[in-house]
PDB file of N, CA and C in Angstrom:
ATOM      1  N   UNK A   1      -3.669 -79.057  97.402  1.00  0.00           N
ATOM      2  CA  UNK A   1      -3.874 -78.206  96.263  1.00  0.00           C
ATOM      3  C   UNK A   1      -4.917 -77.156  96.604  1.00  0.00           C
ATOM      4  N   UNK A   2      -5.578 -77.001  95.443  1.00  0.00           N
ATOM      5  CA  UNK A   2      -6.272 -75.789  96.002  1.00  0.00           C
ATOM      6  C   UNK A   2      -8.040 -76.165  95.966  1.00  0.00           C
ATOM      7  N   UNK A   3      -8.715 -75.675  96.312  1.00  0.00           N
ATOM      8  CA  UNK A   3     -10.068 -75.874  96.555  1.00  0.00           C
ATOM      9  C   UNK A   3     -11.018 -75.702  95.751  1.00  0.00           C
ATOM     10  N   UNK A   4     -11.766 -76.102  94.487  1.00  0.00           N
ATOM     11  CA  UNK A   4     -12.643 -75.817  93.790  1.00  0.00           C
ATOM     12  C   UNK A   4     -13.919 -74.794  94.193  1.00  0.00           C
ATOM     13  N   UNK A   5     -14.025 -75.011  95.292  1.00  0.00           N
ATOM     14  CA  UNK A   5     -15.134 -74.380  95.501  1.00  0.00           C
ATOM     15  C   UNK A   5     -14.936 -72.873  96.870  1.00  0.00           C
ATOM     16  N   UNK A   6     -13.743 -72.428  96.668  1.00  0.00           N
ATOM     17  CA  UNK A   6     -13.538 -71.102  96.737  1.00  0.00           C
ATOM     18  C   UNK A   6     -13.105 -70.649  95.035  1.00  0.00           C
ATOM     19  N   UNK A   7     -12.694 -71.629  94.472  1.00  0.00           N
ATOM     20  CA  UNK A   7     -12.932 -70.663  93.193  1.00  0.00           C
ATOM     21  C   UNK A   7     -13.876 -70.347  92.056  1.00  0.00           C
ATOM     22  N   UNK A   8     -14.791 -70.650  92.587  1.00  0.00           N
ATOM     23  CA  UNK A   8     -16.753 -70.563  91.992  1.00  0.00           C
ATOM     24  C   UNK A   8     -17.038 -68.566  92.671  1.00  0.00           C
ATOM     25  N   UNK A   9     -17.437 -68.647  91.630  1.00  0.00           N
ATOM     26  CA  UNK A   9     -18.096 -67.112  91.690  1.00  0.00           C
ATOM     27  C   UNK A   9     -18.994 -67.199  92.586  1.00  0.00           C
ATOM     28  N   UNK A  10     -19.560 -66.112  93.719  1.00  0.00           N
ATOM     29  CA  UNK A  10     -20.392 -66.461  94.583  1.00  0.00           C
ATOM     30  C   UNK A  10     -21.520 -64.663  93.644  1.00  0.00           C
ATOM     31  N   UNK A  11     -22.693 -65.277  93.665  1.00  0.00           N
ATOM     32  CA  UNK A  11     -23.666 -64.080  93.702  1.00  0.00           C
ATOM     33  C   UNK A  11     -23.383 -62.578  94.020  1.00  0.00           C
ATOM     34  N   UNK A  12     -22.896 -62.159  94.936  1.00  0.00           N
ATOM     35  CA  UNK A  12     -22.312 -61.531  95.437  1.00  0.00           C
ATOM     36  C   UNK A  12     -21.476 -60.619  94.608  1.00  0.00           C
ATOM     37  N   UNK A  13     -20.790 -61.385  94.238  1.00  0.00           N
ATOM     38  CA  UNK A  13     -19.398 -60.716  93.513  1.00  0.00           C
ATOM     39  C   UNK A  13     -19.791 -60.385  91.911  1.00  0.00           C
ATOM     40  N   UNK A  14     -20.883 -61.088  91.699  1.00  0.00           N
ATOM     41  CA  UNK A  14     -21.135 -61.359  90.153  1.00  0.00           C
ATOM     42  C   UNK A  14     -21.903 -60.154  89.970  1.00  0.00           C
ATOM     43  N   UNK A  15     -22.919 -59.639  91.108  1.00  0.00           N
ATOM     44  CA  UNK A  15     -23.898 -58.256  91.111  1.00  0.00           C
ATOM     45  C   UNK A  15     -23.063 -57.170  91.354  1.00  0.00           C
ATOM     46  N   UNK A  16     -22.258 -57.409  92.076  1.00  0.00           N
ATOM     47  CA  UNK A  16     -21.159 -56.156  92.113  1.00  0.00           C
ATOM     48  C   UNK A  16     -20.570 -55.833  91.097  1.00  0.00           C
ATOM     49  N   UNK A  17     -20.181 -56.987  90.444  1.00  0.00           N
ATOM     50  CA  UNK A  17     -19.299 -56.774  89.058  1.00  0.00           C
ATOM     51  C   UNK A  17     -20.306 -56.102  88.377  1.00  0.00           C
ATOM     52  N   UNK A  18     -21.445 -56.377  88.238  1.00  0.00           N
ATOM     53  CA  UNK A  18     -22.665 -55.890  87.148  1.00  0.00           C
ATOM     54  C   UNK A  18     -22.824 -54.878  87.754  1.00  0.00           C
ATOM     55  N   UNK A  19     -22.822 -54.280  88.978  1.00  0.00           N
ATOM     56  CA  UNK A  19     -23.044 -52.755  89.576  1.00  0.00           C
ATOM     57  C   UNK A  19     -22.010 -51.889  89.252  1.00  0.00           C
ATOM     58  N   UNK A  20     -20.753 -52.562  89.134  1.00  0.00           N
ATOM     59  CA  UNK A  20     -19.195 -51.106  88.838  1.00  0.00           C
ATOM     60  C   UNK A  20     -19.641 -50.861  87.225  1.00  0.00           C
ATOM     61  N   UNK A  21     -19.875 -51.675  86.726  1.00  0.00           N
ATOM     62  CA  UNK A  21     -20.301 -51.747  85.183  1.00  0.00           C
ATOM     63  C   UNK A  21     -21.471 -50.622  84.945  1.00  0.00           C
ATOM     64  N   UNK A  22     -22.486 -51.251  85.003  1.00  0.00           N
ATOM     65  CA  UNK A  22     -23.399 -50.067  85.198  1.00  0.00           C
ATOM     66  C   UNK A  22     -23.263 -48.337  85.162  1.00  0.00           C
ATOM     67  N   UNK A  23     -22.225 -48.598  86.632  1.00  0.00           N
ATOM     68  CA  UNK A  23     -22.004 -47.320  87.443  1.00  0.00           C
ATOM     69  C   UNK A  23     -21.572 -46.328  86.345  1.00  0.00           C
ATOM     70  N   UNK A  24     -20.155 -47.691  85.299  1.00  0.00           N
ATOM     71  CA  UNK A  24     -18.988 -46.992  84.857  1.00  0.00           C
ATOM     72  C   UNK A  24     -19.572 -45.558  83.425  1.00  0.00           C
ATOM     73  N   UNK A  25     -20.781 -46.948  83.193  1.00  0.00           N
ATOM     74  CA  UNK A  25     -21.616 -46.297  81.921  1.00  0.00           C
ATOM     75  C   UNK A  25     -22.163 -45.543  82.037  1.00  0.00           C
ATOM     76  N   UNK A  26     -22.942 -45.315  83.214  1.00  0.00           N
ATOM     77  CA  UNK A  26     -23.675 -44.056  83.139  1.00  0.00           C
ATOM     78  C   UNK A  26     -22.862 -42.744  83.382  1.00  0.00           C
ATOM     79  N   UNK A  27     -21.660 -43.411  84.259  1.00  0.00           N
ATOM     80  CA  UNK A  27     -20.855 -42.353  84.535  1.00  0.00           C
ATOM     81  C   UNK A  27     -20.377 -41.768  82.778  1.00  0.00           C
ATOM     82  N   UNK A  28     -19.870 -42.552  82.065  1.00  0.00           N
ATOM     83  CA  UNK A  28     -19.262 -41.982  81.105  1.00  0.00           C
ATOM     84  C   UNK A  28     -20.510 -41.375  80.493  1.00  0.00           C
ATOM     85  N   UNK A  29     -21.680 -41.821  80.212  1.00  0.00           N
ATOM     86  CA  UNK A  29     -22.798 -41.284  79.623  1.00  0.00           C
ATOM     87  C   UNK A  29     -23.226 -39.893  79.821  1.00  0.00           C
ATOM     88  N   UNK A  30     -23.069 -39.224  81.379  1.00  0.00           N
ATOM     89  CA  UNK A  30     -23.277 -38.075  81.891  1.00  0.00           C
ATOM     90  C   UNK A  30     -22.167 -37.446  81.537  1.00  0.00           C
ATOM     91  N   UNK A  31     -21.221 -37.826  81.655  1.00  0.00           N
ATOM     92  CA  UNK A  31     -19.934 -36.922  81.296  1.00  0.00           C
ATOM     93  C   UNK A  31     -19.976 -36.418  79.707  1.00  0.00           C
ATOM     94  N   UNK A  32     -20.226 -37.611  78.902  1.00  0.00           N
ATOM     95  CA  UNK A  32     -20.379 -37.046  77.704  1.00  0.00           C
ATOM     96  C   UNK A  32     -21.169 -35.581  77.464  1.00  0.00           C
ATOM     97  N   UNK A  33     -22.196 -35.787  77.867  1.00  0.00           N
ATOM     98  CA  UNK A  33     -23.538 -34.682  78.187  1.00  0.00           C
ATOM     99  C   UNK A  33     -22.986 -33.740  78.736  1.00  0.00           C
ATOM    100  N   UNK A  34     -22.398 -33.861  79.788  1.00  0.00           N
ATOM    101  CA  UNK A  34     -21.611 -32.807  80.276  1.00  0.00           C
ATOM    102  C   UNK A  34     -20.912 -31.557  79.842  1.00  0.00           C
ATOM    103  N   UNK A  35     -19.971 -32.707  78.559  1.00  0.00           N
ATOM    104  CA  UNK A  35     -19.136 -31.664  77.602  1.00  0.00           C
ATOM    105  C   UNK A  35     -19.017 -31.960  76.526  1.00  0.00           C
ATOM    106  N   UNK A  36     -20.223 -31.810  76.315  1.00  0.00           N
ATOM    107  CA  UNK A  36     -20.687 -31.961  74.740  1.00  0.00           C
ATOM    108  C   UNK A  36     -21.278 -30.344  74.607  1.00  0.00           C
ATOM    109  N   UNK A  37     -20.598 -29.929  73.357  1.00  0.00           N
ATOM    110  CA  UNK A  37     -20.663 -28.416  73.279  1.00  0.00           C
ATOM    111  C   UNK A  37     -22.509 -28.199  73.345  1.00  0.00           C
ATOM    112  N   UNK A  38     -22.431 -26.706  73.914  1.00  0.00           N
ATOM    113  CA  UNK A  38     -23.541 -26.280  73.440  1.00  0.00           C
ATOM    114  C   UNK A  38     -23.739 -26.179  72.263  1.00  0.00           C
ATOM    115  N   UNK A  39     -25.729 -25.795  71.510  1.00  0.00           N
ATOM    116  CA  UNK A  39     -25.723 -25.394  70.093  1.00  0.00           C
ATOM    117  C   UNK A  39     -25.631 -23.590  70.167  1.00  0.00           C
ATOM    118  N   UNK A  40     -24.997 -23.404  69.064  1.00  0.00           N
ATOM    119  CA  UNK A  40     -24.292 -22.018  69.372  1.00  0.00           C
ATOM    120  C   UNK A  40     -26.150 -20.881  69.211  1.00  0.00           C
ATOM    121  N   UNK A  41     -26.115 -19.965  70.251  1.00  0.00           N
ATOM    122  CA  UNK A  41     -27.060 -19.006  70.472  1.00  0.00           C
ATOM    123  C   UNK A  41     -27.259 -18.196  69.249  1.00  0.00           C
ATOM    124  N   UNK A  42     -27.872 -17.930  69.318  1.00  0.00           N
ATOM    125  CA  UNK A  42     -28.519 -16.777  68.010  1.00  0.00           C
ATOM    126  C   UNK A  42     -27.189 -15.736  68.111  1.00  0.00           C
ATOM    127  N   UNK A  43     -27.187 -14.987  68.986  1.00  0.00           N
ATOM    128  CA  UNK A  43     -26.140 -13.736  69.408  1.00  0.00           C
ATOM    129  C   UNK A  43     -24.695 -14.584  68.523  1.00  0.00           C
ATOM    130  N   UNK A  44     -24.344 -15.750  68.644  1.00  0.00           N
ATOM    131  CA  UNK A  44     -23.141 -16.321  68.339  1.00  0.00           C
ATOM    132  C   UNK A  44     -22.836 -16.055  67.093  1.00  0.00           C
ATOM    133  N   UNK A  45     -24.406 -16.474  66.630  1.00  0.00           N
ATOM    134  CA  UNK A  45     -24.863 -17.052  64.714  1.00  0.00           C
ATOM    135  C   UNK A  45     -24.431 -15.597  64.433  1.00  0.00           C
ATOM    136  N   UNK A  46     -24.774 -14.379  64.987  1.00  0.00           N
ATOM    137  CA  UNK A  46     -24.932 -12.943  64.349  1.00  0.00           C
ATOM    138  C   UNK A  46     -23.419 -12.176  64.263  1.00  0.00           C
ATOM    139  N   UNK A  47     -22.544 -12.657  65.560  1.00  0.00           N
ATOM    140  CA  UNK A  47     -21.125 -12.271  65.396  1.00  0.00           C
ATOM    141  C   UNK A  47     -20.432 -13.171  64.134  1.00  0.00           C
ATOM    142  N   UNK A  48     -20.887 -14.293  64.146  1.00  0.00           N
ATOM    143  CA  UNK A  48     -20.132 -15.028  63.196  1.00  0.00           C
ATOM    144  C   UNK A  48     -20.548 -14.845  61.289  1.00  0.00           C
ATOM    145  N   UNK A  49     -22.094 -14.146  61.240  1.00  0.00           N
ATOM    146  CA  UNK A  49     -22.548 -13.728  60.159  1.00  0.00           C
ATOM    147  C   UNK A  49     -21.793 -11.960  60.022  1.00  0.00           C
ATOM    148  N   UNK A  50     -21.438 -11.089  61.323  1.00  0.00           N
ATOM    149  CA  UNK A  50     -21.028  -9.897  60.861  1.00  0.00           C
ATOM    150  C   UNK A  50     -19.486 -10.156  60.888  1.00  0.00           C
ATOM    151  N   UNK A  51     -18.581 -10.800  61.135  1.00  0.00           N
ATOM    152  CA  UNK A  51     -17.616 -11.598  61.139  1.00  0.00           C
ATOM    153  C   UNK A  51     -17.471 -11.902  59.181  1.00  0.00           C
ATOM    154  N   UNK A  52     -18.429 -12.772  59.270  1.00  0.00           N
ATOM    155  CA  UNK A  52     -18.172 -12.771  57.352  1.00  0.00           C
ATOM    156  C   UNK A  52     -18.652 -11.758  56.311  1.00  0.00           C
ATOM    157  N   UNK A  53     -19.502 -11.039  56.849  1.00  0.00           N
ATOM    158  CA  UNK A  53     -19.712  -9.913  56.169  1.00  0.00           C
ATOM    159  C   UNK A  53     -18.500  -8.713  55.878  1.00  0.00           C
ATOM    160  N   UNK A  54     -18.065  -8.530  57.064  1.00  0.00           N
ATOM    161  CA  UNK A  54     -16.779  -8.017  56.823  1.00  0.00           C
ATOM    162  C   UNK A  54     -15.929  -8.504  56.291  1.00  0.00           C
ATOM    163  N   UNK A  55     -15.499  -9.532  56.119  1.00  0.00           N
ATOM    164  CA  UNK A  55     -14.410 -10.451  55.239  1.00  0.00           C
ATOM    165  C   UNK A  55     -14.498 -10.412  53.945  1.00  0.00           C
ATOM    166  N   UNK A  56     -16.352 -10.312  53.355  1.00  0.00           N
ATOM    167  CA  UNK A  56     -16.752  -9.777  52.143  1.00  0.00           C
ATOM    168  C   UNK A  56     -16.691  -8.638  52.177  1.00  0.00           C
ATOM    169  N   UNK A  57     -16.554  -7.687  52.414  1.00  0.00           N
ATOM    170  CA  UNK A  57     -16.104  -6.240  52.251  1.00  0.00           C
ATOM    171  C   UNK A  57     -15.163  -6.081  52.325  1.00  0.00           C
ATOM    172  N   UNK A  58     -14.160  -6.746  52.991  1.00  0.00           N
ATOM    173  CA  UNK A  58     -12.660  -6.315  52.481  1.00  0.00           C
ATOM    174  C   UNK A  58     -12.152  -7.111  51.243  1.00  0.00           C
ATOM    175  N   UNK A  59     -12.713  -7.824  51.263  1.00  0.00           N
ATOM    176  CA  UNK A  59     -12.361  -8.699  49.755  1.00  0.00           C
ATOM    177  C   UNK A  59     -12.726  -8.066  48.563  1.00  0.00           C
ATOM    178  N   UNK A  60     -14.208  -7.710  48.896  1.00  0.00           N
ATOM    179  CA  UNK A  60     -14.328  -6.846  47.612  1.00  0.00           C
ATOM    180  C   UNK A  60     -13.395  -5.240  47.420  1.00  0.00           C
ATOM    181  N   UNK A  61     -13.518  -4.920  48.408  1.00  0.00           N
ATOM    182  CA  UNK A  61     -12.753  -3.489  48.655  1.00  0.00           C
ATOM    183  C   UNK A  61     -11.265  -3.445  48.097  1.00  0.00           C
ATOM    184  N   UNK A  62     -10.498  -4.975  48.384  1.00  0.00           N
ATOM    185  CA  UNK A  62      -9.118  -5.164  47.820  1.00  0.00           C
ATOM    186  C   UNK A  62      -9.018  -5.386  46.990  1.00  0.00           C
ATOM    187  N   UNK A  63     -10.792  -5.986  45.803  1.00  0.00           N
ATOM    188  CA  UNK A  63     -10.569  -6.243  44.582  1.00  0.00           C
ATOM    189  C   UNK A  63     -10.713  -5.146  44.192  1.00  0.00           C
ATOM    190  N   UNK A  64     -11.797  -4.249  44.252  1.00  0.00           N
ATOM    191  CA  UNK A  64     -11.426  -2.563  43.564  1.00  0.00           C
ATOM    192  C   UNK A  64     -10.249  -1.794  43.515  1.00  0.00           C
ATOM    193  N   UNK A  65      -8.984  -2.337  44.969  1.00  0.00           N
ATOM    194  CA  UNK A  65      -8.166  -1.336  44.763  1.00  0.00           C
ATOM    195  C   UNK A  65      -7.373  -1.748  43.613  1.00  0.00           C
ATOM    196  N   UNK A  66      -7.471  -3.337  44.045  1.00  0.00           N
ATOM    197  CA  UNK A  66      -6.637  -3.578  42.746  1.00  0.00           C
ATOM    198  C   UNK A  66      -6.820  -3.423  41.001  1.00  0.00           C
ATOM    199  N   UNK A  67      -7.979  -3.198  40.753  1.00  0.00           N
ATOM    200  CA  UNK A  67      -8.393  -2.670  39.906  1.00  0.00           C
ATOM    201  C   UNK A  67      -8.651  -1.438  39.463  1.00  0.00           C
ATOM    202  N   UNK A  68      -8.358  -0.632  40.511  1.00  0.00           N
ATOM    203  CA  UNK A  68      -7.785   0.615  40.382  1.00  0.00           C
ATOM    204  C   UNK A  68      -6.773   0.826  40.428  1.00  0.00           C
ATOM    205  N   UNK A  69      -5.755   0.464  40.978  1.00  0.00           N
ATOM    206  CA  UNK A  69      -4.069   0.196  40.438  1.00  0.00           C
ATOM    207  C   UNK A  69      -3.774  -0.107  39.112  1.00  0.00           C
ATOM    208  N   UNK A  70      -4.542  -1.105  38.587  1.00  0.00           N
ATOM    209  CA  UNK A  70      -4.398  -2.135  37.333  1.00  0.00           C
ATOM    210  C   UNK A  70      -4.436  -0.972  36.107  1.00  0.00           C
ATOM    211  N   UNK A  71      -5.904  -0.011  36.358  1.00  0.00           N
ATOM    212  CA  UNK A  71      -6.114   0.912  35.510  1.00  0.00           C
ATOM    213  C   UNK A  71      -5.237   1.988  35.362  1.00  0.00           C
ATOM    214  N   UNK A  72      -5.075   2.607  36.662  1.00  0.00           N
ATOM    215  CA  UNK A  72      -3.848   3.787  36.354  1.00  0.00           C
ATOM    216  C   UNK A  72      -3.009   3.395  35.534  1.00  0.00           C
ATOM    217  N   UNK A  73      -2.225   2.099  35.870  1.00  0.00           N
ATOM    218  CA  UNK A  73      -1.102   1.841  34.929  1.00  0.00           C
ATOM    219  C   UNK A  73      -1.035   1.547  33.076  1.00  0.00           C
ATOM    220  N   UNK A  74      -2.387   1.135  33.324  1.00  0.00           N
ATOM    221  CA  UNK A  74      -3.021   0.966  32.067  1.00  0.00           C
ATOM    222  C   UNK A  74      -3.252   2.329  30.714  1.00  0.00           C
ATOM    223  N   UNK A  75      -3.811   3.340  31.561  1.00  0.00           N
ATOM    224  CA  UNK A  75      -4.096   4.555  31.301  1.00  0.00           C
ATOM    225  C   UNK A  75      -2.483   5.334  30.900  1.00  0.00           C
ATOM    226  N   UNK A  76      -1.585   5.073  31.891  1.00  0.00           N
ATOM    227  CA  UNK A  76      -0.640   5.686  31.750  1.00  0.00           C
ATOM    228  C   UNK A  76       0.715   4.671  30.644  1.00  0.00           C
ATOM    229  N   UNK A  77       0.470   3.526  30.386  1.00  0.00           N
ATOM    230  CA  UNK A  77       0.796   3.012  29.210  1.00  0.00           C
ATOM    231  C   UNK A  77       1.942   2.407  30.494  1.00  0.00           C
ATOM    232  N   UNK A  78       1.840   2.021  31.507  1.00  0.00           N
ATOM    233  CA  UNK A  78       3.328   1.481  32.348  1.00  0.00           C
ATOM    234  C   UNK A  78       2.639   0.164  32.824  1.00  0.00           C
ATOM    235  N   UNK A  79       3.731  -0.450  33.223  1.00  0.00           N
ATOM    236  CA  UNK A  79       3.151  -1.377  34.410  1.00  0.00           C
ATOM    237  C   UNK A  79       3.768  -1.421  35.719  1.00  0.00           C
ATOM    238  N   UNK A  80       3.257  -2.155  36.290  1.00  0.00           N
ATOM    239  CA  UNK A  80       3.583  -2.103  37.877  1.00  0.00           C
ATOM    240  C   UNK A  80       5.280  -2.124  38.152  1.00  0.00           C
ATOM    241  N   UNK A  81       5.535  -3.240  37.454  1.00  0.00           N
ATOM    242  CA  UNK A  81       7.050  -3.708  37.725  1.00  0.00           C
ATOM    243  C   UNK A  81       7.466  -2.470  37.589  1.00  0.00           C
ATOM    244  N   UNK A  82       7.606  -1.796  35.882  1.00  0.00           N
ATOM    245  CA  UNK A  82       8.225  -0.480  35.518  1.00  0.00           C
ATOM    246  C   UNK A  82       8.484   0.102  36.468  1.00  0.00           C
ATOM    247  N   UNK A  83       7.267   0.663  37.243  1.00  0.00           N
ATOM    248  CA  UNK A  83       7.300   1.675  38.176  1.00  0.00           C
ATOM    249  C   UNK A  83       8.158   1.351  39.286  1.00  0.00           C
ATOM    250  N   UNK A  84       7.727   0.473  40.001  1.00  0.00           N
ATOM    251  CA  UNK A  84       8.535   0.103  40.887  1.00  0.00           C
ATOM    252  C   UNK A  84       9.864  -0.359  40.915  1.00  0.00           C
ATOM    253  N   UNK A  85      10.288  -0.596  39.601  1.00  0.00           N
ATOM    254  CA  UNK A  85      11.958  -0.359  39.009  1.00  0.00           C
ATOM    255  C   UNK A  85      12.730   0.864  39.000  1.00  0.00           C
ATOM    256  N   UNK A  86      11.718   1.485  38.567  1.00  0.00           N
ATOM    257  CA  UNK A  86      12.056   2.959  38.668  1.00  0.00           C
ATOM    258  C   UNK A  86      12.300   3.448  40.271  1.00  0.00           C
ATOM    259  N   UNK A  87      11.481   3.877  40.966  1.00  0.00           N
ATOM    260  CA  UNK A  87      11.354   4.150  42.344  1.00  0.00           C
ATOM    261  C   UNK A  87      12.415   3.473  42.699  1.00  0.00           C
ATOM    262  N   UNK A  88      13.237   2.006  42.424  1.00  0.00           N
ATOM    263  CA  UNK A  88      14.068   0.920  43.454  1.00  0.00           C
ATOM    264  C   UNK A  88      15.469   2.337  42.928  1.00  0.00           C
ATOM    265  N   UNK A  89      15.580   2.500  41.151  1.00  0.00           N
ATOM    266  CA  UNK A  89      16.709   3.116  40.799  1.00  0.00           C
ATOM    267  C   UNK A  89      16.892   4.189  41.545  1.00  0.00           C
ATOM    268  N   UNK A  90      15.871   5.180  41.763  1.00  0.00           N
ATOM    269  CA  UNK A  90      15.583   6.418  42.543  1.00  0.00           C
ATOM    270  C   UNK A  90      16.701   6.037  43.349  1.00  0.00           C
ATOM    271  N   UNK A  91      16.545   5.554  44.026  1.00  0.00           N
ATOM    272  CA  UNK A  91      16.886   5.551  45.914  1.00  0.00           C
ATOM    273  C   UNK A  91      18.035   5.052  45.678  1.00  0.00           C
ATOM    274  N   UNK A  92      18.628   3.641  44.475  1.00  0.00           N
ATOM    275  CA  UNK A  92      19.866   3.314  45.016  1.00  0.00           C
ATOM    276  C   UNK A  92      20.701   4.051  44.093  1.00  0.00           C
ATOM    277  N   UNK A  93      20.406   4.937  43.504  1.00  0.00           N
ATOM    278  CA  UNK A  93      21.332   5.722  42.476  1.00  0.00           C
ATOM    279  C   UNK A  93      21.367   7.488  43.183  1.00  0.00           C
ATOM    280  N   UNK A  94      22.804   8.010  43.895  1.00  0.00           N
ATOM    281  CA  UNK A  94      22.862   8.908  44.642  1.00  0.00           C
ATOM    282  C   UNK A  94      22.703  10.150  43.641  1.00  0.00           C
ATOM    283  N   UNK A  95      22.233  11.174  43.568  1.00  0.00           N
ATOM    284  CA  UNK A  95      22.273  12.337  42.793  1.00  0.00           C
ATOM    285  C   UNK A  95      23.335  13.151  42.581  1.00  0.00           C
ATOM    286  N   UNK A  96      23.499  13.476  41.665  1.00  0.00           N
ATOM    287  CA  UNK A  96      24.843  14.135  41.737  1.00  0.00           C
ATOM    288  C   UNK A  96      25.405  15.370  42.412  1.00  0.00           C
ATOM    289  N   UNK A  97      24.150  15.880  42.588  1.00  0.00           N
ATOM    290  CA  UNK A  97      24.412  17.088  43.529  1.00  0.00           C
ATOM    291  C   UNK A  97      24.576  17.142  45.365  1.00  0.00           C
ATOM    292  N   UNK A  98      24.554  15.793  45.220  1.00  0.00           N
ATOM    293  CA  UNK A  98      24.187  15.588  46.790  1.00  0.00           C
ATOM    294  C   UNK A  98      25.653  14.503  46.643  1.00  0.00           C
ATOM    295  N   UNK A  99      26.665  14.922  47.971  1.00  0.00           N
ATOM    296  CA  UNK A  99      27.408  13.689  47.880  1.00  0.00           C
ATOM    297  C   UNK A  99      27.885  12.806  49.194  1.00  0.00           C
ATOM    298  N   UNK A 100      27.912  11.499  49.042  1.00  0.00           N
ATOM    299  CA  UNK A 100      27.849  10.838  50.441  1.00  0.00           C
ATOM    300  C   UNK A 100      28.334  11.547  51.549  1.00  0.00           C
ATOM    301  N   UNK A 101      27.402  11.142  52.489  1.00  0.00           N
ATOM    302  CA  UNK A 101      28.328  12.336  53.784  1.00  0.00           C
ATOM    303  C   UNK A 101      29.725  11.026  54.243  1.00  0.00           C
ATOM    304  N   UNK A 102      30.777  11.266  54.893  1.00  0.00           N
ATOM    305  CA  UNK A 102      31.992  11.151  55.039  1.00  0.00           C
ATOM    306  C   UNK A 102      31.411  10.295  56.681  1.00  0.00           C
ATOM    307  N   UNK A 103      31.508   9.102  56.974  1.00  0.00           N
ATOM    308  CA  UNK A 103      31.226   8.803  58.434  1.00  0.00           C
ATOM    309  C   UNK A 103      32.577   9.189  59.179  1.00  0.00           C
TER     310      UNK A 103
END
């Protein structure tokens, strides 16, 4: 059969095992560190603050236009749809003086 005492852990093997171990952790430990993001630079903070500043200026800028749209129509007693019903009739209704050209 087989031998009891080749199958006893010898010192040896038991510090090695505790050395790949070790190794494995610190290895993963440095790696983490490695690529673990930087904290973002001032210069970063300032693109990403003029970045939203602009986003607030076009937001507000699209709320004025639209509130200047809102009013014309208001002023002029129409609304949006109207108009743009109108303009759709324009175009798909041919004039009478003008008549399809012949392909």
């Amino acid at each position: 059969m087989s031998n009891p005492s080749n199958q006893r852990a010898d010192g040896c093997s038991v510090f090695f095992t505790f050395l790949v171990l070790v190794v494995l952790l610190s290895g993963f430990y440095v790696a983490q560190k490695f690529f673990e993001p930087d904290t973002p630079t001032p210069v970063e903070q300032a693109v990403d603050q003029g970045r939203s500043d602009k986003v607030e200026s076009y937001l507000m800028e699209k709320s004025n236009f639209s509130n200047l749209v809102d009013k014309y129509h208001a002023d002029r007693n129409s609304s949006l749809s109207s108009a743009m019903s109108k303009v759709v009739n324009s175009y798909n209704s041919p004039s009478p003086s003008k008549k399809p050209a012949n392909p």
